[in-house]
N, C-alpha and C. Protein backbone atom coordinates (compact mmCIF):
# COMPACT_ATOMS: atom_id res chain seq x y z
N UNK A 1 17.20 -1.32 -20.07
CA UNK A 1 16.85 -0.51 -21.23
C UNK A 1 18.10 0.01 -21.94
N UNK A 2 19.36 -0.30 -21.41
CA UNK A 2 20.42 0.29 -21.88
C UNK A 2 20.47 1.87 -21.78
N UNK A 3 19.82 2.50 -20.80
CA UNK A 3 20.02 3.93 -20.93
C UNK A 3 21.64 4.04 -20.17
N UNK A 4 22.20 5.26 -20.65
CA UNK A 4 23.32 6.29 -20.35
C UNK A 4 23.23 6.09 -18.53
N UNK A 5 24.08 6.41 -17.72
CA UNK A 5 23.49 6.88 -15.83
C UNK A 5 23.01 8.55 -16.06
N UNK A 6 23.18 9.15 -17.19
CA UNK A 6 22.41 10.32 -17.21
C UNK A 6 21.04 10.31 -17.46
N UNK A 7 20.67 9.82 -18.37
CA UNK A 7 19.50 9.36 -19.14
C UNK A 7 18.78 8.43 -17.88
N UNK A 8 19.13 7.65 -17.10
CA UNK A 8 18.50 6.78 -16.52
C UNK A 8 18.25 7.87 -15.16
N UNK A 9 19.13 8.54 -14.88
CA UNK A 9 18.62 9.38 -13.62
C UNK A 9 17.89 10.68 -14.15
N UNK A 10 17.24 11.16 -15.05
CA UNK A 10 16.37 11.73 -15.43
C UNK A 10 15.08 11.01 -15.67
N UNK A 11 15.10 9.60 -15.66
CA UNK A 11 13.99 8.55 -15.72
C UNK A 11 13.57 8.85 -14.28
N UNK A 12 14.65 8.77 -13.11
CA UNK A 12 14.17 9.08 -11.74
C UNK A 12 13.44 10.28 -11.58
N UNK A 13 13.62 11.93 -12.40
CA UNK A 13 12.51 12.43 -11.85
C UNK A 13 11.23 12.32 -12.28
N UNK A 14 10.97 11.63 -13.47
CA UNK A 14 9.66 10.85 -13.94
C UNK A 14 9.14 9.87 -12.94
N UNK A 15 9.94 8.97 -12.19
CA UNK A 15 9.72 8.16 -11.46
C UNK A 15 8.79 8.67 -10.29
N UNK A 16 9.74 10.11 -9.83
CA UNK A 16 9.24 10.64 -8.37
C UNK A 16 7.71 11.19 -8.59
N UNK A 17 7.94 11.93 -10.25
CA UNK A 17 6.77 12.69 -10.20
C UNK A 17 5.64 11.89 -10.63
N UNK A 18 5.82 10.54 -10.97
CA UNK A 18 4.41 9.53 -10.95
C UNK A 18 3.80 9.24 -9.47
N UNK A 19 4.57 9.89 -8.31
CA UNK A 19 4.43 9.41 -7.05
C UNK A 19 3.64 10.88 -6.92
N UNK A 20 3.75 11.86 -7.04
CA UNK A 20 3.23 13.24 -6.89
C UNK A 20 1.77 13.05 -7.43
N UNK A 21 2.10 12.61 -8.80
CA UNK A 21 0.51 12.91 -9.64
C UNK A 21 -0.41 11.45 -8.82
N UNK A 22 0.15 10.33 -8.84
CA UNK A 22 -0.52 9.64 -7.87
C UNK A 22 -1.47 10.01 -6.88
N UNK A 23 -0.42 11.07 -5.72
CA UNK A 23 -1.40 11.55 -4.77
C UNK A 23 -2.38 12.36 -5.13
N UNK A 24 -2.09 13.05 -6.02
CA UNK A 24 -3.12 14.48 -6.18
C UNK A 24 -4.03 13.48 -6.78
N UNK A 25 -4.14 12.27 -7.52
CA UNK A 25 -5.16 11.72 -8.16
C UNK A 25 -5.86 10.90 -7.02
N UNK A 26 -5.07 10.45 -6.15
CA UNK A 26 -5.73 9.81 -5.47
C UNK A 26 -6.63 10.17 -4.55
N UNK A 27 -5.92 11.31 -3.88
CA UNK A 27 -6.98 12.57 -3.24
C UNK A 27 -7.72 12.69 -3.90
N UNK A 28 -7.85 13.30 -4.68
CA UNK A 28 -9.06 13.43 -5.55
C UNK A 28 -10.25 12.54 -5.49
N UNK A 29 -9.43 11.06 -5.83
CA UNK A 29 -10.72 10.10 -6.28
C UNK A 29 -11.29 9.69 -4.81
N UNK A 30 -10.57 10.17 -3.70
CA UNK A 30 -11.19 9.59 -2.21
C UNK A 30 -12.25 10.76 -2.21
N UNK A 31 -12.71 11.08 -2.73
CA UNK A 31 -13.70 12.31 -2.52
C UNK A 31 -15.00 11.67 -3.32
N UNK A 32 -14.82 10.39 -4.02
CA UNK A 32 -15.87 9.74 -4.89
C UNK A 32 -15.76 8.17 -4.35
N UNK A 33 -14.53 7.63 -3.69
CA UNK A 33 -14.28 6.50 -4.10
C UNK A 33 -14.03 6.28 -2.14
N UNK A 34 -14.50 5.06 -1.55
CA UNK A 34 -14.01 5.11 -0.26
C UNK A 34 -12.68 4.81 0.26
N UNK A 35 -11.88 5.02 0.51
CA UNK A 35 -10.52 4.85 1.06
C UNK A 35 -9.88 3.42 0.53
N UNK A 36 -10.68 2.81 1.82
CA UNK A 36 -10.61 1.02 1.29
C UNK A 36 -10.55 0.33 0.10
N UNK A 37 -11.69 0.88 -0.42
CA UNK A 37 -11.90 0.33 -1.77
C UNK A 37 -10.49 1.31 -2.82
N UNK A 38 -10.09 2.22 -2.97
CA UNK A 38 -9.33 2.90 -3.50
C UNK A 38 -8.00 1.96 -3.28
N UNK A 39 -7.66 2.10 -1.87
CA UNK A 39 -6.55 1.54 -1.60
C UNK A 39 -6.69 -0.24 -1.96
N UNK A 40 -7.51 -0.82 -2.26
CA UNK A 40 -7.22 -2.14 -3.25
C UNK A 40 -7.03 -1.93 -4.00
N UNK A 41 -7.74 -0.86 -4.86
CA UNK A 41 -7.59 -0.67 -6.29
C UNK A 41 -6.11 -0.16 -6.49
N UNK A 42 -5.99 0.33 -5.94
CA UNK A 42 -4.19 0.57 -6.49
C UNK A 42 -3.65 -0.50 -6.46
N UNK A 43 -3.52 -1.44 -5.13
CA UNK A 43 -2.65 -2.27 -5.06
C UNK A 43 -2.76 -3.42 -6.35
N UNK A 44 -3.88 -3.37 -6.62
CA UNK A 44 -4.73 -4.10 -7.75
C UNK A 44 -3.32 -3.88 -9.15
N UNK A 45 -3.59 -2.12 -9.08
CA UNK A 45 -2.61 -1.67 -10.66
C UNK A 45 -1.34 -1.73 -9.93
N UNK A 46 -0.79 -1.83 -8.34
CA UNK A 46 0.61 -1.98 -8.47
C UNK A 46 1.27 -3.94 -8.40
N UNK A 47 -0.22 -4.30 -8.24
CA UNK A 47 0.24 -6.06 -8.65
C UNK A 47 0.01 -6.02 -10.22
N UNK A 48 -0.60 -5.40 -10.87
CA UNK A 48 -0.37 -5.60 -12.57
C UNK A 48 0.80 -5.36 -12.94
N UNK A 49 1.20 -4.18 -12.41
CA UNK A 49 2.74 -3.35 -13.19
C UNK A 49 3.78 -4.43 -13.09
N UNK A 50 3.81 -4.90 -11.58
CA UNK A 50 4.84 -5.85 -11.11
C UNK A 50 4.59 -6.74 -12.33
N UNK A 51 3.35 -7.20 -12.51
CA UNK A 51 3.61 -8.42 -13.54
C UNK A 51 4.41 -8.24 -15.04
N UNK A 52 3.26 -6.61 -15.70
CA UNK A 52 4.06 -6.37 -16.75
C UNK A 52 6.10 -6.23 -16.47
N UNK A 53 6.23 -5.57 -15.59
CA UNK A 53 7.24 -5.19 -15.37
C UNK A 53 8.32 -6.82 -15.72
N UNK A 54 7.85 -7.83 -14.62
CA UNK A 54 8.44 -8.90 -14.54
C UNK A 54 8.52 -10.06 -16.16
N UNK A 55 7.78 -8.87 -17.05
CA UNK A 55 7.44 -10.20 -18.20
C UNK A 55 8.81 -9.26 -19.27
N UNK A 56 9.75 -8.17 -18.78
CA UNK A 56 10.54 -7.86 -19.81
C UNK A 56 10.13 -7.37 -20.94
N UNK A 57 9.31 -7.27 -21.33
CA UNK A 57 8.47 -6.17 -22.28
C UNK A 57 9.19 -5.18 -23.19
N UNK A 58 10.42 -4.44 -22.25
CA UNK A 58 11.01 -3.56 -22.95
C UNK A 58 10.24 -2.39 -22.46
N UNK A 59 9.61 -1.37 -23.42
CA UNK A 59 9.02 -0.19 -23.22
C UNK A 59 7.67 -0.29 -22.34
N UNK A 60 6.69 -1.17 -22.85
CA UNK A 60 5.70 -1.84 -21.83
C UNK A 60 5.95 -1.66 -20.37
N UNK A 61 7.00 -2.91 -20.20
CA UNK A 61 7.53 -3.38 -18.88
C UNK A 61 8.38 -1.82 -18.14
N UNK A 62 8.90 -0.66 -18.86
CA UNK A 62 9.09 0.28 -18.26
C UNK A 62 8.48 1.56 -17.74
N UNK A 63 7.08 1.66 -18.67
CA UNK A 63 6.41 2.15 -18.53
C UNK A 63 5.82 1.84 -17.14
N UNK A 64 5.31 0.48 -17.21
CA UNK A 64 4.94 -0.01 -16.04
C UNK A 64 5.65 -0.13 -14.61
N UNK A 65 7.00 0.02 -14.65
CA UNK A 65 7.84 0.35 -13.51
C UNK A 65 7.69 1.96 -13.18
N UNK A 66 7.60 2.49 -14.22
CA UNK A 66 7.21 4.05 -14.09
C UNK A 66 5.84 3.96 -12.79
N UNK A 67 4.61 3.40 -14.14
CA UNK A 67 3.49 3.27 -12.66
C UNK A 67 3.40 2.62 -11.70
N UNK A 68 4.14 1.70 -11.58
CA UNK A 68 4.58 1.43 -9.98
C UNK A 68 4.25 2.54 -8.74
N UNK A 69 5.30 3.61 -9.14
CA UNK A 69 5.09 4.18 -7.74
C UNK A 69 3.90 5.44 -7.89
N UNK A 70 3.19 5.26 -9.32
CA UNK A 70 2.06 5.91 -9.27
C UNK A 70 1.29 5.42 -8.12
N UNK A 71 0.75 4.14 -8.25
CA UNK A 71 -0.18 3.25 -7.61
C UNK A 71 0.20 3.37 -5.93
N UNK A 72 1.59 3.63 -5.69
CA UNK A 72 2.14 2.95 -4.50
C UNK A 72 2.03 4.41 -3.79
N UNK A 73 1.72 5.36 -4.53
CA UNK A 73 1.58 6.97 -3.82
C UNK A 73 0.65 6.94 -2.61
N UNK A 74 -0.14 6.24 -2.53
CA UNK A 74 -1.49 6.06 -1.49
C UNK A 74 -1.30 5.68 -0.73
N UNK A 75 -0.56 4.55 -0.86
CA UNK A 75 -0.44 3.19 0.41
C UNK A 75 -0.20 3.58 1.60
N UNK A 76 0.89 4.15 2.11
CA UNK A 76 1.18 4.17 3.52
C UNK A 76 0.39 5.44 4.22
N UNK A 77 -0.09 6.59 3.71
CA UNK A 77 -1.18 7.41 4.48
C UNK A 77 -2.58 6.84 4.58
N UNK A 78 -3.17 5.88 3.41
CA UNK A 78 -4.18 5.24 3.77
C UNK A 78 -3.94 4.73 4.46
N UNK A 79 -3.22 3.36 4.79
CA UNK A 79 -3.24 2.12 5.38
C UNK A 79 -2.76 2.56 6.75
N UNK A 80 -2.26 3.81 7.02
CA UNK A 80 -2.10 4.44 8.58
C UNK A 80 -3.31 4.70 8.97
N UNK A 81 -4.32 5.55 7.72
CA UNK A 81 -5.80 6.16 8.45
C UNK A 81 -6.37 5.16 8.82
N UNK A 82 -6.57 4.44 7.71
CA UNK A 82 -7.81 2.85 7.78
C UNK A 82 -6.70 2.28 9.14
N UNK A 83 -5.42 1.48 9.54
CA UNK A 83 -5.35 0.93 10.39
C UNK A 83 -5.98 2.09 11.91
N UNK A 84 -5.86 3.31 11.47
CA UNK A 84 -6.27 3.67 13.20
C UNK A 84 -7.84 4.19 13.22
N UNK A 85 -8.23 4.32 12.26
CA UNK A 85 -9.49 4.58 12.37
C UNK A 85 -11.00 3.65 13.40
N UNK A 86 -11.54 4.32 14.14
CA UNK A 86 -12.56 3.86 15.48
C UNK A 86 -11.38 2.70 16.51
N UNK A 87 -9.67 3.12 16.72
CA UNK A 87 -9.97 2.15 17.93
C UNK A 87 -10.03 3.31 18.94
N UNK A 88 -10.40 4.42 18.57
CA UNK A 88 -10.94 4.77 20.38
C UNK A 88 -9.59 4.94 21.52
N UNK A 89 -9.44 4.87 22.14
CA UNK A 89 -8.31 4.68 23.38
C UNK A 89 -7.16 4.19 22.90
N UNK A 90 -7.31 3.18 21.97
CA UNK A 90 -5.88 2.67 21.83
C UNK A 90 -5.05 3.05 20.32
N UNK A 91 -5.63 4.22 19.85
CA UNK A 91 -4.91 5.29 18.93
C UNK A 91 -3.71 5.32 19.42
N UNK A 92 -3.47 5.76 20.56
CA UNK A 92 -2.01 5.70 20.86
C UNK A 92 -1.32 4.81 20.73
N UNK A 93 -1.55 3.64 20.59
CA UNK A 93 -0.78 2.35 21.07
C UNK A 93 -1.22 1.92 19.89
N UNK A 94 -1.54 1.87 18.67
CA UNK A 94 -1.31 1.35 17.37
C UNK A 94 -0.66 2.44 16.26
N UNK A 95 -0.43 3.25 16.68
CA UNK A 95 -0.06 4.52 15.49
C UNK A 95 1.67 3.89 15.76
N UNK A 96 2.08 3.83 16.57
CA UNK A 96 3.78 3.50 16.90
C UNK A 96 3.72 1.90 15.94
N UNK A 97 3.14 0.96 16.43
CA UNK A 97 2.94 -0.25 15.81
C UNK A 97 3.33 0.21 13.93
N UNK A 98 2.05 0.93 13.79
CA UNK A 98 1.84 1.15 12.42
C UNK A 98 3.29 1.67 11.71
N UNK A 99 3.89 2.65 12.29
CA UNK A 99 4.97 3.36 11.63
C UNK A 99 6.23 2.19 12.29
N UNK A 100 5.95 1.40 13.02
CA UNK A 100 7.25 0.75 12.87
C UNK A 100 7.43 -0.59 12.07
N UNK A 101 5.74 -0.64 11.37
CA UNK A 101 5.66 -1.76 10.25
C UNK A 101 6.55 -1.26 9.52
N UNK A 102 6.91 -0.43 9.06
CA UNK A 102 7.80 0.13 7.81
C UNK A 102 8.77 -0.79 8.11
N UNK A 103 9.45 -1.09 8.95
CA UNK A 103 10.99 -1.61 9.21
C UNK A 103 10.66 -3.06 8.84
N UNK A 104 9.66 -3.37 8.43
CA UNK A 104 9.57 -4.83 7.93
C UNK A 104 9.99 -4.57 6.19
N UNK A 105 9.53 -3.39 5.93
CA UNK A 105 10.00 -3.15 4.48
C UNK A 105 11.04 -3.41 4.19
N UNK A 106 12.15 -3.67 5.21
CA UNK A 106 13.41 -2.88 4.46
C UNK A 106 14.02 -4.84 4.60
N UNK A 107 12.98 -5.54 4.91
CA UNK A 107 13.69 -7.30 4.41
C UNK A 107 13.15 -7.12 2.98
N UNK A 108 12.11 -7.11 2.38
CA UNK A 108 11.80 -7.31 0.89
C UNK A 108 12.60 -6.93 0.23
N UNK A 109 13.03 -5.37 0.28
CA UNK A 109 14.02 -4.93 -0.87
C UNK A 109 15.50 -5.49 -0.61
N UNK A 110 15.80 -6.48 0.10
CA UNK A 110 17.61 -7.13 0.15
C UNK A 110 17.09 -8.30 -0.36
N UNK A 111 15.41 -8.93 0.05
CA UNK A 111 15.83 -9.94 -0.66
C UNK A 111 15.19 -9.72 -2.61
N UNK A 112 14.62 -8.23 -2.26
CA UNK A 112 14.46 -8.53 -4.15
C UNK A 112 15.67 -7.93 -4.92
N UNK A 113 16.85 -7.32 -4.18
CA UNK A 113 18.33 -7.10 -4.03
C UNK A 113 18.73 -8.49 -5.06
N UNK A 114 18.90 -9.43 -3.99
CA UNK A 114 19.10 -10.92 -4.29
C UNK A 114 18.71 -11.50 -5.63
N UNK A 115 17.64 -11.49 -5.88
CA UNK A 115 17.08 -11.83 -6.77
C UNK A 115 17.49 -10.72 -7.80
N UNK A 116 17.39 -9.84 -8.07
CA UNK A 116 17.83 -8.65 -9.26
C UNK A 116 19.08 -9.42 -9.44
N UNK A 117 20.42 -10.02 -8.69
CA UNK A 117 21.39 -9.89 -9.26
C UNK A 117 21.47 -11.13 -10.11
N UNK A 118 20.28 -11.77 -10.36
CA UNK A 118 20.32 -12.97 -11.40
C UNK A 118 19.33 -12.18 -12.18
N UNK A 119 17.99 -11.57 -12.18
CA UNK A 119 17.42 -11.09 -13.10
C UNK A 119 16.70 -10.17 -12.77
N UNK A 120 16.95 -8.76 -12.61
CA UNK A 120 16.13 -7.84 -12.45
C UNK A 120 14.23 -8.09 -12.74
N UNK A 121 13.96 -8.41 -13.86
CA UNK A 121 12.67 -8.20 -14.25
C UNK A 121 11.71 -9.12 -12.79
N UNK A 122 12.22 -10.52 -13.17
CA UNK A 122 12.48 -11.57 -11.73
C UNK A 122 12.09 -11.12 -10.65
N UNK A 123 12.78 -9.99 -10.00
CA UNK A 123 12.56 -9.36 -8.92
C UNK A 123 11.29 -9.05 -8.33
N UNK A 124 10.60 -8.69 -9.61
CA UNK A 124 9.36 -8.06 -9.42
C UNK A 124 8.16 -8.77 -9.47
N UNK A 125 8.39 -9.79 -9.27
CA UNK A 125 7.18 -11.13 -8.57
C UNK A 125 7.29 -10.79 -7.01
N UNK A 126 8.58 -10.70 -6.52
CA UNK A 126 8.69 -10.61 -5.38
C UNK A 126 7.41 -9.27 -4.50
N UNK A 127 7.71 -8.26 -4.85
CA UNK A 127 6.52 -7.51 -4.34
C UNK A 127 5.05 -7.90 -4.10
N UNK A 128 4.89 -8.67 -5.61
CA UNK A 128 3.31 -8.69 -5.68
C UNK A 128 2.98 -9.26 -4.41
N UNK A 129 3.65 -9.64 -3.18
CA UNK A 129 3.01 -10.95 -2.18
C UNK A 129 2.75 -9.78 -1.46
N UNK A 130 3.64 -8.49 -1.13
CA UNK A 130 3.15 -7.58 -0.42
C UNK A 130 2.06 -6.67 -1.09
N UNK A 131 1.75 -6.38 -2.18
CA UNK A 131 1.07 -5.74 -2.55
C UNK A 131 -0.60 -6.29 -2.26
N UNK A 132 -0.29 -8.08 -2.24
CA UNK A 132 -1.58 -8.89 -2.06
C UNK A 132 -1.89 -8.60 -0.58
N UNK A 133 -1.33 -8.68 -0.01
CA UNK A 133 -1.49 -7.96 1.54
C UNK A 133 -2.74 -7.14 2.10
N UNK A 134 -1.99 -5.95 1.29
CA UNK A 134 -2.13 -4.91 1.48
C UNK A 134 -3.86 -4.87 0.30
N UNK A 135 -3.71 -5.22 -0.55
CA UNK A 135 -4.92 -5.33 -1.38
C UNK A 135 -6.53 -6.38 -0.22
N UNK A 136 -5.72 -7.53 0.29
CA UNK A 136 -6.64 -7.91 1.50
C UNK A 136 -7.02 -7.15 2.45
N UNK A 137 -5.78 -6.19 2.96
CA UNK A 137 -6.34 -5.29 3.96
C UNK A 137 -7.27 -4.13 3.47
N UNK A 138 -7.18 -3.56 2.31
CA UNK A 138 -8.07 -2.78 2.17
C UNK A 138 -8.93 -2.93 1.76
N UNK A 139 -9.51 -4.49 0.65
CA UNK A 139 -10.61 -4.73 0.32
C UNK A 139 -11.36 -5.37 1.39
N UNK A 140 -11.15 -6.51 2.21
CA UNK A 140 -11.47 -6.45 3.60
C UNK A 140 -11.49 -6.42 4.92
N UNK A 141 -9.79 -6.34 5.29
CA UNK A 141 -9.67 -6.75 7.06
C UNK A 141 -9.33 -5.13 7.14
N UNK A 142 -9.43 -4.05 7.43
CA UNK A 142 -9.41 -2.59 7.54
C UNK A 142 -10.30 -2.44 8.62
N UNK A 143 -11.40 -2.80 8.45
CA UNK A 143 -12.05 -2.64 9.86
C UNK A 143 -11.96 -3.21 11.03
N UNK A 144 -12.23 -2.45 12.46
CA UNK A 144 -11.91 -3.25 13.33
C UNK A 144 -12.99 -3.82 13.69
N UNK A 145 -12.81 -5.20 14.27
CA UNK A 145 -13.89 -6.30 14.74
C UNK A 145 -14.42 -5.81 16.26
N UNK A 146 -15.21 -5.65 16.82
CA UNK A 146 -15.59 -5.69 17.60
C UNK A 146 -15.46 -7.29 18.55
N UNK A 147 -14.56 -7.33 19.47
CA UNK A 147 -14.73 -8.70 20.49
C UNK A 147 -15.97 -9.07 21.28
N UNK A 148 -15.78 -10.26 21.51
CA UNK A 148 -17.16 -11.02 22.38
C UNK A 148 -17.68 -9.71 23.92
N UNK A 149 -15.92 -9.50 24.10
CA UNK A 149 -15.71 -8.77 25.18
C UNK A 149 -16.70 -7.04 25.13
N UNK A 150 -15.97 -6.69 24.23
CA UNK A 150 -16.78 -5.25 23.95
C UNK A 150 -18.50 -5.46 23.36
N UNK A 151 -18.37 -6.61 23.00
CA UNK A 151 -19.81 -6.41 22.58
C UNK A 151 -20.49 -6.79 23.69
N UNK A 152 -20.42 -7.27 25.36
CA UNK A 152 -20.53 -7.64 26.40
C UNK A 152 -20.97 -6.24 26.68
N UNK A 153 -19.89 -5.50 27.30
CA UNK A 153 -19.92 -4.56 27.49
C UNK A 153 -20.79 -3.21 26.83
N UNK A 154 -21.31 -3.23 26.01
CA UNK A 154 -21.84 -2.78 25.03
C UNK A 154 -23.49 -2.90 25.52
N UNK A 155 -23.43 -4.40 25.61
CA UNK A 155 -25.24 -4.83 25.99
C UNK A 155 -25.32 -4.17 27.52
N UNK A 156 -23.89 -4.33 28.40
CA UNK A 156 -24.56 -4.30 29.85
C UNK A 156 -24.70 -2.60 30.00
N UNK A 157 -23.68 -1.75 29.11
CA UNK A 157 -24.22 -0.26 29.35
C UNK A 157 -25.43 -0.06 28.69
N UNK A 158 -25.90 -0.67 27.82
CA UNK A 158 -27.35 -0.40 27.50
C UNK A 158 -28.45 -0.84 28.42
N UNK A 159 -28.04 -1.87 28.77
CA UNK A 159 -28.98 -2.61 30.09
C UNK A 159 -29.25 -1.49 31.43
N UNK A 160 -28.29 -0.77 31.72
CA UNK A 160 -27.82 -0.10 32.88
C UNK A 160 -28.44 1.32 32.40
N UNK A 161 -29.03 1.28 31.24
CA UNK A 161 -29.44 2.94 30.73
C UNK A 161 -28.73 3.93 30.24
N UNK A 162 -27.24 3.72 30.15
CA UNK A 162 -26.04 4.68 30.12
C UNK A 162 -26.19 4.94 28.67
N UNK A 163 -25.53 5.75 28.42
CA UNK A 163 -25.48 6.69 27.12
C UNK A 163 -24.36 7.12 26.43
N UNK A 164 -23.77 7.42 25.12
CA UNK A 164 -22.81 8.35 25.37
C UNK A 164 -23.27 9.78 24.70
């Protein structure tokens, strides 16, 4: 955009505070809207932005880097609840899993690093593959499956009369 490094780091507290109003909106709409379905829908507007973003637009395409991290405000407290939500016993042993997915983050941004230093806008194809992800997991793999095993188990405590 040709801004000043003054001008462009005052774009950053616009940046942060699209991440603020994000949450408070998003809270909000989980009070109408179910988690899952919410959390596609963002990923939904943070695979659009990427696109506007990536088409160079100018004001468009910055705007849309702006809502980037509107959309992206949700992601990692949902996708912690929805991944631990009903496993029961093994809460413990997926919450560590979950928070050490983050460290997979930190390959995307060297290689959209890479790519920026031939064309920034460019770069921003690169996300959308994670954003598609994450849009699968919340529109449908979020829940956990029940195995052959537990559902075994399941018939023979009913068989046996047991209760909880």
């Amino acid at each position: 955009m040709g801004f000043t490094d003054l001008k462009a780091g005052n774009f950053m507290i616009v940046f942060m505070g699209m991440m603020a109003v994000g949450r408070f909106v998003g809270t909000f709409l989980m009070k109408y809207i179910a988690p899952n379905k919410l959390l596609a829908g963002f990923a939904l507007g943070s695979i659009t932005m990427c696109l506007i973003v990536a088409q160079s637009w100018g004001w468009p395409s910055y705007i849309a880097l702006l809502m980037i991290n509107f959309f992206f405000s949700i992601m990692f407290p949902t996708i912690f609840s929805l991944g631990l939500k009903n496993l029961g016993s093994h809460t413990q042993q997926a919450a560590p899993f979950i928070s050490m997915g983050v460290v997979g983050g930190a390959f995307f941004p060297f290689v959209m690093g890479l790519i920026a230093n031939h064309d920034v806008a460019k770069a921003y194809y690169l996300p959308i593959v994670c954003y598609f992800v994450i849009f699968l997991f919340g529109y449908k793999f979020y829940e956990v499956k029940k195995t052959e095993v537990t559902k075994l188990r399941v018939v023979e405590i009913e068989e046996l009369g047991i209760r909880n």
